[in-house]
C-alpha atoms as a PDB file:
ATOM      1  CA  UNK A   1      34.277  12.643 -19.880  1.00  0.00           C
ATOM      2  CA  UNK A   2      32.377  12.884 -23.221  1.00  0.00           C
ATOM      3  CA  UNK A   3      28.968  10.712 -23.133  1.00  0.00           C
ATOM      4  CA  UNK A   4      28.530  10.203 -27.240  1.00  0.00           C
ATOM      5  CA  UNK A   5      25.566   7.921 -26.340  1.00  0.00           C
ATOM      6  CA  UNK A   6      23.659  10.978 -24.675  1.00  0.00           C
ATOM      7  CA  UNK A   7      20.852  12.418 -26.781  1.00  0.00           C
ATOM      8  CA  UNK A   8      21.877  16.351 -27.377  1.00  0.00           C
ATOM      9  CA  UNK A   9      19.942  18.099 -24.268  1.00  0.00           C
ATOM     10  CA  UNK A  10      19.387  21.973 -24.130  1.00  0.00           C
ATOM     11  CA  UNK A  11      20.054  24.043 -21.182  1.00  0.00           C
ATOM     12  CA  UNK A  12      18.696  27.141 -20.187  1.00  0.00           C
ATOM     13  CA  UNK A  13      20.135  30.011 -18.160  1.00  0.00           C
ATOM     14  CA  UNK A  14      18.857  29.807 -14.554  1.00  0.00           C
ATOM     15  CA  UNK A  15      17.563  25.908 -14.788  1.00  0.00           C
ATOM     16  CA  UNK A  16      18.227  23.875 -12.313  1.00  0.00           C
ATOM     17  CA  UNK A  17      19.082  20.238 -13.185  1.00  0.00           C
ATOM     18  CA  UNK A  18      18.914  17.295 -11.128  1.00  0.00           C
ATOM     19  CA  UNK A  19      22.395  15.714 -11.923  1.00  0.00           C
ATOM     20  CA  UNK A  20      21.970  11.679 -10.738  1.00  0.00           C
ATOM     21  CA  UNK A  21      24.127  10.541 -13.487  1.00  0.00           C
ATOM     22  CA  UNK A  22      26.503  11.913 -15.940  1.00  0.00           C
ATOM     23  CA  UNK A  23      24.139  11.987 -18.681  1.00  0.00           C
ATOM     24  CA  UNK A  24      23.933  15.703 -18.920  1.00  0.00           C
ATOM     25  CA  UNK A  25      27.761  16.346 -18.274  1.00  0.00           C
ATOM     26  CA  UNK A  26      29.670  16.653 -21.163  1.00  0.00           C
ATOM     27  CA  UNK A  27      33.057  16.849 -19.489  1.00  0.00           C
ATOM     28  CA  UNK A  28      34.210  16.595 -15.005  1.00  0.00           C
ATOM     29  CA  UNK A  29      37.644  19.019 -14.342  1.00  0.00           C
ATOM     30  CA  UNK A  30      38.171  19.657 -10.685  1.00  0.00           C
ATOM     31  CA  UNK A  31      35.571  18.099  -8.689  1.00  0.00           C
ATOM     32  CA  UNK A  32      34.288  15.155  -7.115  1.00  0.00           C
ATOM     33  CA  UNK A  33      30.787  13.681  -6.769  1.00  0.00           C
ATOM     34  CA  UNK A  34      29.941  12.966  -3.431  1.00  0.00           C
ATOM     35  CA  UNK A  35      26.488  10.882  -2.871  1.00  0.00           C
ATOM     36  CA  UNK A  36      25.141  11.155   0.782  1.00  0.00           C
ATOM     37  CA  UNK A  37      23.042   8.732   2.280  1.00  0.00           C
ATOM     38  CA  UNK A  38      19.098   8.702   2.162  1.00  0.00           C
ATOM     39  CA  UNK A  39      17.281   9.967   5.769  1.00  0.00           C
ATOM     40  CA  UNK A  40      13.993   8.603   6.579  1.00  0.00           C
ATOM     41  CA  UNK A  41      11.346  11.161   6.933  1.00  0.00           C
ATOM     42  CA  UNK A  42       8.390  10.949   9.252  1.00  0.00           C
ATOM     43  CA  UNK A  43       5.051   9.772   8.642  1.00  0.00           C
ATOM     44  CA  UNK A  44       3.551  12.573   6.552  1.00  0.00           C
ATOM     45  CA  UNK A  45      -0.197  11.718   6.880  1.00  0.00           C
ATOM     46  CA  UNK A  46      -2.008   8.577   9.369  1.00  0.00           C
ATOM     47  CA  UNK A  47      -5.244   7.556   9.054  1.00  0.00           C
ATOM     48  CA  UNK A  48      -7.838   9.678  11.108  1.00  0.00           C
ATOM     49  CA  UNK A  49      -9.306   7.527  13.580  1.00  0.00           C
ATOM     50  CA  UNK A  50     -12.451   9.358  13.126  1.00  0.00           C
ATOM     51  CA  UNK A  51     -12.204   8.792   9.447  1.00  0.00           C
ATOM     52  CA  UNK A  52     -13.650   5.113   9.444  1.00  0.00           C
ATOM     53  CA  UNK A  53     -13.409   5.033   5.370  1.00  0.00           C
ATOM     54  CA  UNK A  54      -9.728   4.940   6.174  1.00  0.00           C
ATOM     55  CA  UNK A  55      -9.463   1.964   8.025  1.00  0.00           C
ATOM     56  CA  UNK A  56     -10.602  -0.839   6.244  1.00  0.00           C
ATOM     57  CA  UNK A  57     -12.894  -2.447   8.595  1.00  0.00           C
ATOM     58  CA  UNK A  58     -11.929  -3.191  12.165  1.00  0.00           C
ATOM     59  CA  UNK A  59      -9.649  -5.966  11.673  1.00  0.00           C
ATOM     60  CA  UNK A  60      -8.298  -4.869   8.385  1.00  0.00           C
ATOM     61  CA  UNK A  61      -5.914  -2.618   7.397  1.00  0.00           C
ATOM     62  CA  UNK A  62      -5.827   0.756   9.044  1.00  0.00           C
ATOM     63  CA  UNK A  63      -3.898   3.007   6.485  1.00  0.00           C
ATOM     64  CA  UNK A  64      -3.816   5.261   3.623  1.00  0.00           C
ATOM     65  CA  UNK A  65      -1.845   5.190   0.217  1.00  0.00           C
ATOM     66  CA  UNK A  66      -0.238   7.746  -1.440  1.00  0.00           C
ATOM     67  CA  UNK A  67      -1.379   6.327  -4.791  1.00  0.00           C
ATOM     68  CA  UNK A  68      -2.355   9.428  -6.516  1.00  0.00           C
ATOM     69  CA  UNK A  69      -1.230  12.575  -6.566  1.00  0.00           C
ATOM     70  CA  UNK A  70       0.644  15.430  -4.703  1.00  0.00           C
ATOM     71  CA  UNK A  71       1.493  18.863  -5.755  1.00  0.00           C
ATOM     72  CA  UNK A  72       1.445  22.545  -5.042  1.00  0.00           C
ATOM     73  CA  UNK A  73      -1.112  24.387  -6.432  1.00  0.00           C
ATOM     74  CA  UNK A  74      -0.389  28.589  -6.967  1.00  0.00           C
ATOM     75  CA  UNK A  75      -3.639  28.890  -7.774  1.00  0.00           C
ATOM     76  CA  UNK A  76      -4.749  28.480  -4.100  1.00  0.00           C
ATOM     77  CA  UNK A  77      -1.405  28.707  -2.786  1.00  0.00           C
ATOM     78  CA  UNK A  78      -1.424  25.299  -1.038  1.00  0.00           C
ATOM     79  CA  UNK A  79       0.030  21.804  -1.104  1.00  0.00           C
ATOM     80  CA  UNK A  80      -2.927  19.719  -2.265  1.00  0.00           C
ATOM     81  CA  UNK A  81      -2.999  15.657  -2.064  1.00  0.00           C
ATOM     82  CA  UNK A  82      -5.749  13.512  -3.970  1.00  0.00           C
ATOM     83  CA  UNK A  83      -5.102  10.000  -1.845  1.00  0.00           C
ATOM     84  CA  UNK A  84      -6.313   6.711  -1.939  1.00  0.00           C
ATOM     85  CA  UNK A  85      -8.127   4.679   0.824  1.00  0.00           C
ATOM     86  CA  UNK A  86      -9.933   1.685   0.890  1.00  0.00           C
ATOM     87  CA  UNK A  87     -13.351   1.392   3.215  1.00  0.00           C
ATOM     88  CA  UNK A  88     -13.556  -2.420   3.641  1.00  0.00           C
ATOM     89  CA  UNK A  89     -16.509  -4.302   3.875  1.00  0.00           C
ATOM     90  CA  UNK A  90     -18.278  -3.080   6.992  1.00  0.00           C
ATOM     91  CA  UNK A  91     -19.324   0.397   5.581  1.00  0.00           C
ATOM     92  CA  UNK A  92     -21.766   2.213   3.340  1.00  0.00           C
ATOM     93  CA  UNK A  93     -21.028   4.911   0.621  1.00  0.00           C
ATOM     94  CA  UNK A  94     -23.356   7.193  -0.979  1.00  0.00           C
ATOM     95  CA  UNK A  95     -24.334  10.224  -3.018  1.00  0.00           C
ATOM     96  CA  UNK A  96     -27.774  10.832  -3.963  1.00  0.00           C
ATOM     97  CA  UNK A  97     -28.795   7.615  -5.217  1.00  0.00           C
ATOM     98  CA  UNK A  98     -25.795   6.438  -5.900  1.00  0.00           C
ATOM     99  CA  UNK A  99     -24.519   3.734  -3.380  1.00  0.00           C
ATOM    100  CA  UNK A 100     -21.899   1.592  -2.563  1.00  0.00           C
ATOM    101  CA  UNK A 101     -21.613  -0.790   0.354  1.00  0.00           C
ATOM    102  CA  UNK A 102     -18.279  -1.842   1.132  1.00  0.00           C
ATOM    103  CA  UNK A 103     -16.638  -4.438  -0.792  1.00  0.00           C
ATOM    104  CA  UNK A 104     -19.493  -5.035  -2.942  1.00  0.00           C
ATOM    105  CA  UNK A 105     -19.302  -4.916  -6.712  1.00  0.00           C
ATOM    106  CA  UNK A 106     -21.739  -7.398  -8.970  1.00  0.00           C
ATOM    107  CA  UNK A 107     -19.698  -9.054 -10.990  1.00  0.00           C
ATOM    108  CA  UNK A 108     -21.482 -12.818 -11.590  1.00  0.00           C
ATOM    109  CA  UNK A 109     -18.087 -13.837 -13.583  1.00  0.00           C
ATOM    110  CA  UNK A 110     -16.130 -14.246 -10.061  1.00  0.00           C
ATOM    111  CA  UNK A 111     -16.611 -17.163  -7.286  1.00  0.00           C
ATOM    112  CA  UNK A 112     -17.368 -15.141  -4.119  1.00  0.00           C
ATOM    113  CA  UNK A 113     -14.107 -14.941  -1.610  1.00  0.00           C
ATOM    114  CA  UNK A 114     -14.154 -14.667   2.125  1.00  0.00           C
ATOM    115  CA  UNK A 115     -13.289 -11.512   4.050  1.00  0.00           C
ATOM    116  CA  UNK A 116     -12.163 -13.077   7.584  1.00  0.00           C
ATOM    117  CA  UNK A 117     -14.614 -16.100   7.512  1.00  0.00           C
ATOM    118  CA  UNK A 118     -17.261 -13.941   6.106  1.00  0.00           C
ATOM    119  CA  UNK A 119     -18.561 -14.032   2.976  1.00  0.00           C
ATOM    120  CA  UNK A 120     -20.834 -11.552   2.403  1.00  0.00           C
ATOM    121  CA  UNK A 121     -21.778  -8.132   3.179  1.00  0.00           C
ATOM    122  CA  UNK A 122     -24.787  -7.287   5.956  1.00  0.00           C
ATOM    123  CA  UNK A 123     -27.190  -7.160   2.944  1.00  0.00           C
ATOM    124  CA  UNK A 124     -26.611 -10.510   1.762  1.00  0.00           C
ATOM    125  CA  UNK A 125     -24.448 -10.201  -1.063  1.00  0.00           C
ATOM    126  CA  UNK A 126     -21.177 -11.761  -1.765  1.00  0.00           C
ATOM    127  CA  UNK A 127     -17.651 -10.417  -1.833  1.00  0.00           C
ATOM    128  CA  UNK A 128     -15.638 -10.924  -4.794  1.00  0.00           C
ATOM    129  CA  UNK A 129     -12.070 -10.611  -5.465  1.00  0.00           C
ATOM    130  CA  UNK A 130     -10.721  -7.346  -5.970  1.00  0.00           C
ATOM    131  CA  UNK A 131     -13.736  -5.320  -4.314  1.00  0.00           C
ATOM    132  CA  UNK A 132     -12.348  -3.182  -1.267  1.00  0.00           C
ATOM    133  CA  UNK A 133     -14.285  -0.398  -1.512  1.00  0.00           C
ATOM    134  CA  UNK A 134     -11.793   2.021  -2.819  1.00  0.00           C
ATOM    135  CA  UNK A 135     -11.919   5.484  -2.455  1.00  0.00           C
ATOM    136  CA  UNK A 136     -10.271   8.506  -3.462  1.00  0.00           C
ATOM    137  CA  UNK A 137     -10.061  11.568  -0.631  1.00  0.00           C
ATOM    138  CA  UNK A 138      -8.624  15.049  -0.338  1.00  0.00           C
ATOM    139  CA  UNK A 139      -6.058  16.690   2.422  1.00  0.00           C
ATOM    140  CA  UNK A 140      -4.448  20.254   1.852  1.00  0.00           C
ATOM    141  CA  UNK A 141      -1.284  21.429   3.121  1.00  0.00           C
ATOM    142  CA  UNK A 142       0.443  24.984   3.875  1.00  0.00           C
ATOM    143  CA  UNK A 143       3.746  23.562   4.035  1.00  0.00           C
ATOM    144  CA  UNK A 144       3.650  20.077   2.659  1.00  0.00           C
ATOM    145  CA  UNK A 145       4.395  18.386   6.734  1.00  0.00           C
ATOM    146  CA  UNK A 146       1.177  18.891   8.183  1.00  0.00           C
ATOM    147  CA  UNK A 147      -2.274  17.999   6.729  1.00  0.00           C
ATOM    148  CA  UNK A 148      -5.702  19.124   6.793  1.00  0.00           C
ATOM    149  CA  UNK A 149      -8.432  17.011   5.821  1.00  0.00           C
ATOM    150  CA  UNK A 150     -11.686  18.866   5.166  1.00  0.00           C
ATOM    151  CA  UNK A 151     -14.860  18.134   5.613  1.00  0.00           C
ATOM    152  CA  UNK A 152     -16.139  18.036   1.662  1.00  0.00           C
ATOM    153  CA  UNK A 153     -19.925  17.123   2.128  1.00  0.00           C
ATOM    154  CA  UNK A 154     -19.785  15.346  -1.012  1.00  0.00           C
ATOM    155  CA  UNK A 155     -20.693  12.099  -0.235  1.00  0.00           C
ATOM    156  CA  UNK A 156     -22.425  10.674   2.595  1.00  0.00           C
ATOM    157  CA  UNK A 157     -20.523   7.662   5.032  1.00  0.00           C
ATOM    158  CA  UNK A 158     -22.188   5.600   6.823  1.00  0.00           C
ATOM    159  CA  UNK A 159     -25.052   8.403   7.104  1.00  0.00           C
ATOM    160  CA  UNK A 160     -22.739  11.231   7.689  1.00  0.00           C
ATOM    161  CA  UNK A 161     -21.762  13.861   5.092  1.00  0.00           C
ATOM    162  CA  UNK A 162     -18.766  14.892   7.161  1.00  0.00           C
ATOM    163  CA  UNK A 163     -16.251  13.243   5.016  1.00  0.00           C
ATOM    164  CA  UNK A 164     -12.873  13.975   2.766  1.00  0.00           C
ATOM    165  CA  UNK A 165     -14.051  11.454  -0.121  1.00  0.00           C
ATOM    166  CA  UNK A 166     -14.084  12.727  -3.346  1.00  0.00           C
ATOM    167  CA  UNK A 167     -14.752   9.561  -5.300  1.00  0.00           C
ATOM    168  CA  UNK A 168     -15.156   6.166  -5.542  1.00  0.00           C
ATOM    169  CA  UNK A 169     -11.976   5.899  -7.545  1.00  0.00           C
ATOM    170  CA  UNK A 170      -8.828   3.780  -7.176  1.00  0.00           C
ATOM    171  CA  UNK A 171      -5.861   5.635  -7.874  1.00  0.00           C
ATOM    172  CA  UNK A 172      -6.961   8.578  -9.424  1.00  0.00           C
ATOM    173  CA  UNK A 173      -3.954  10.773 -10.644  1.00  0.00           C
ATOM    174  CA  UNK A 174      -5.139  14.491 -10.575  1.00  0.00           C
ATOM    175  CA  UNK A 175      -3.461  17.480 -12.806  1.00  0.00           C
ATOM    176  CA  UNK A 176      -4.205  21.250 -13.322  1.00  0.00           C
ATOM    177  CA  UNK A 177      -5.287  22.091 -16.456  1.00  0.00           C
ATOM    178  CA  UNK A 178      -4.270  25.213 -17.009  1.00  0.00           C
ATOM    179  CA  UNK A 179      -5.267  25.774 -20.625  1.00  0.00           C
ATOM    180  CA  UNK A 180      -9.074  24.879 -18.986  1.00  0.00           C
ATOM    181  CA  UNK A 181     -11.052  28.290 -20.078  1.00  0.00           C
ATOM    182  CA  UNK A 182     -13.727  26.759 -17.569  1.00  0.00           C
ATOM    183  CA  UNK A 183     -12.350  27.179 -13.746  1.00  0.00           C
ATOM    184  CA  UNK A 184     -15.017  24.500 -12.591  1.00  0.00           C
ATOM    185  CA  UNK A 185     -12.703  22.223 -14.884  1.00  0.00           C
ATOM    186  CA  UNK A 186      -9.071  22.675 -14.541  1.00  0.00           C
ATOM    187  CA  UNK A 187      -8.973  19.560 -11.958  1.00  0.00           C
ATOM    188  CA  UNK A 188      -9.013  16.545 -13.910  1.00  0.00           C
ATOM    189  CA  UNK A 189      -8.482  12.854 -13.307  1.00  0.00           C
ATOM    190  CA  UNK A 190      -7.275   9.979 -14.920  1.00  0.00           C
END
């Protein structure tokens, strides 16, 4: 089967190629493509139920997203997965002086919203829309199944500096920079 449409591709010796189409096949003799069905996999990673910041308040959502980034690092020679959570509006979030009680971002262009008849947090101020407290934590792997999630110490929850969080960041998508001359920089963020 010749594809003219197909863009010219170059192949290497010893590449593997993911073949979901014909795109890459310039001609079929002799065999016949077989597509199996799709198993569902276990959860991977739950939310700790001593991890509070993963949970969303107590009648909220209790769960994590894997809206960021997984990958296997060689230079530590472990799966490593930058994940996002959301802390909900019963919590506090610090680092130094920096602080963030859940669900609480000033923004005086929005009408304040209600979070399960309430409408603001225990300091007084008002939730507006799209403020969940979002948060972006850490877990590390030795075989990409089963997940560790350290205790970081770089922010402080609710008091406590036993904690995963990394930042206050919703859906940060982490890469190696390997051309990074600095080591203290090669993890970067968008």
């Amino acid at each position: 089967m010749n594809h003219s449409y197909c863009l010219p591709h170059q192949i290497f010796a010893n590449q593997s190629i993911l073949l979901l189409d014909q795109a890459l096949i310039q001609q079929e003799s002799g065999i016949q493509r077989q597509v199996h069905p799709g198993q569902k996999s276990p959860v991977v990673m739950e939310p700790g139920r001593d991890k509070p910041w993963e949970f969303c308040g107590a009648r909220m959502s209790k769960r994590i997203h894997l809206y960021g980034t997984t990958l296997y690092d060689d230079l530590v020679g472990k799966y490593r997965m930058w994940y996002f959570a959301r802390m909900g509006p019963h919590w506090r979030f610090e680092s130094g002086n920096y602080q963030i009680p859940g669900l609480y971002v000033p923004r005086t262009d929005q009408k304040p919203y209600s979070c399960h008849g309430v409408t603001a947090d225990q300091y007084g101020r008002s939730f507006v829309d799209n403020d969940r407290g979002d948060l972006t934590c850490y877990a590390e792997s030795d075989d990409g199944i089963n997940w560790v999630k350290p205790n970081l110490g770089i922010f402080t929850f609710n008091g406590s500096p036993d904690n995963n969080i990394i930042w206050d960041l919703h859906g940060a998508s982490v890469f190696i920079d390997r051309q990074e001359k600095d080591a203290n920089k090669r993890y970067k963020a968008i």
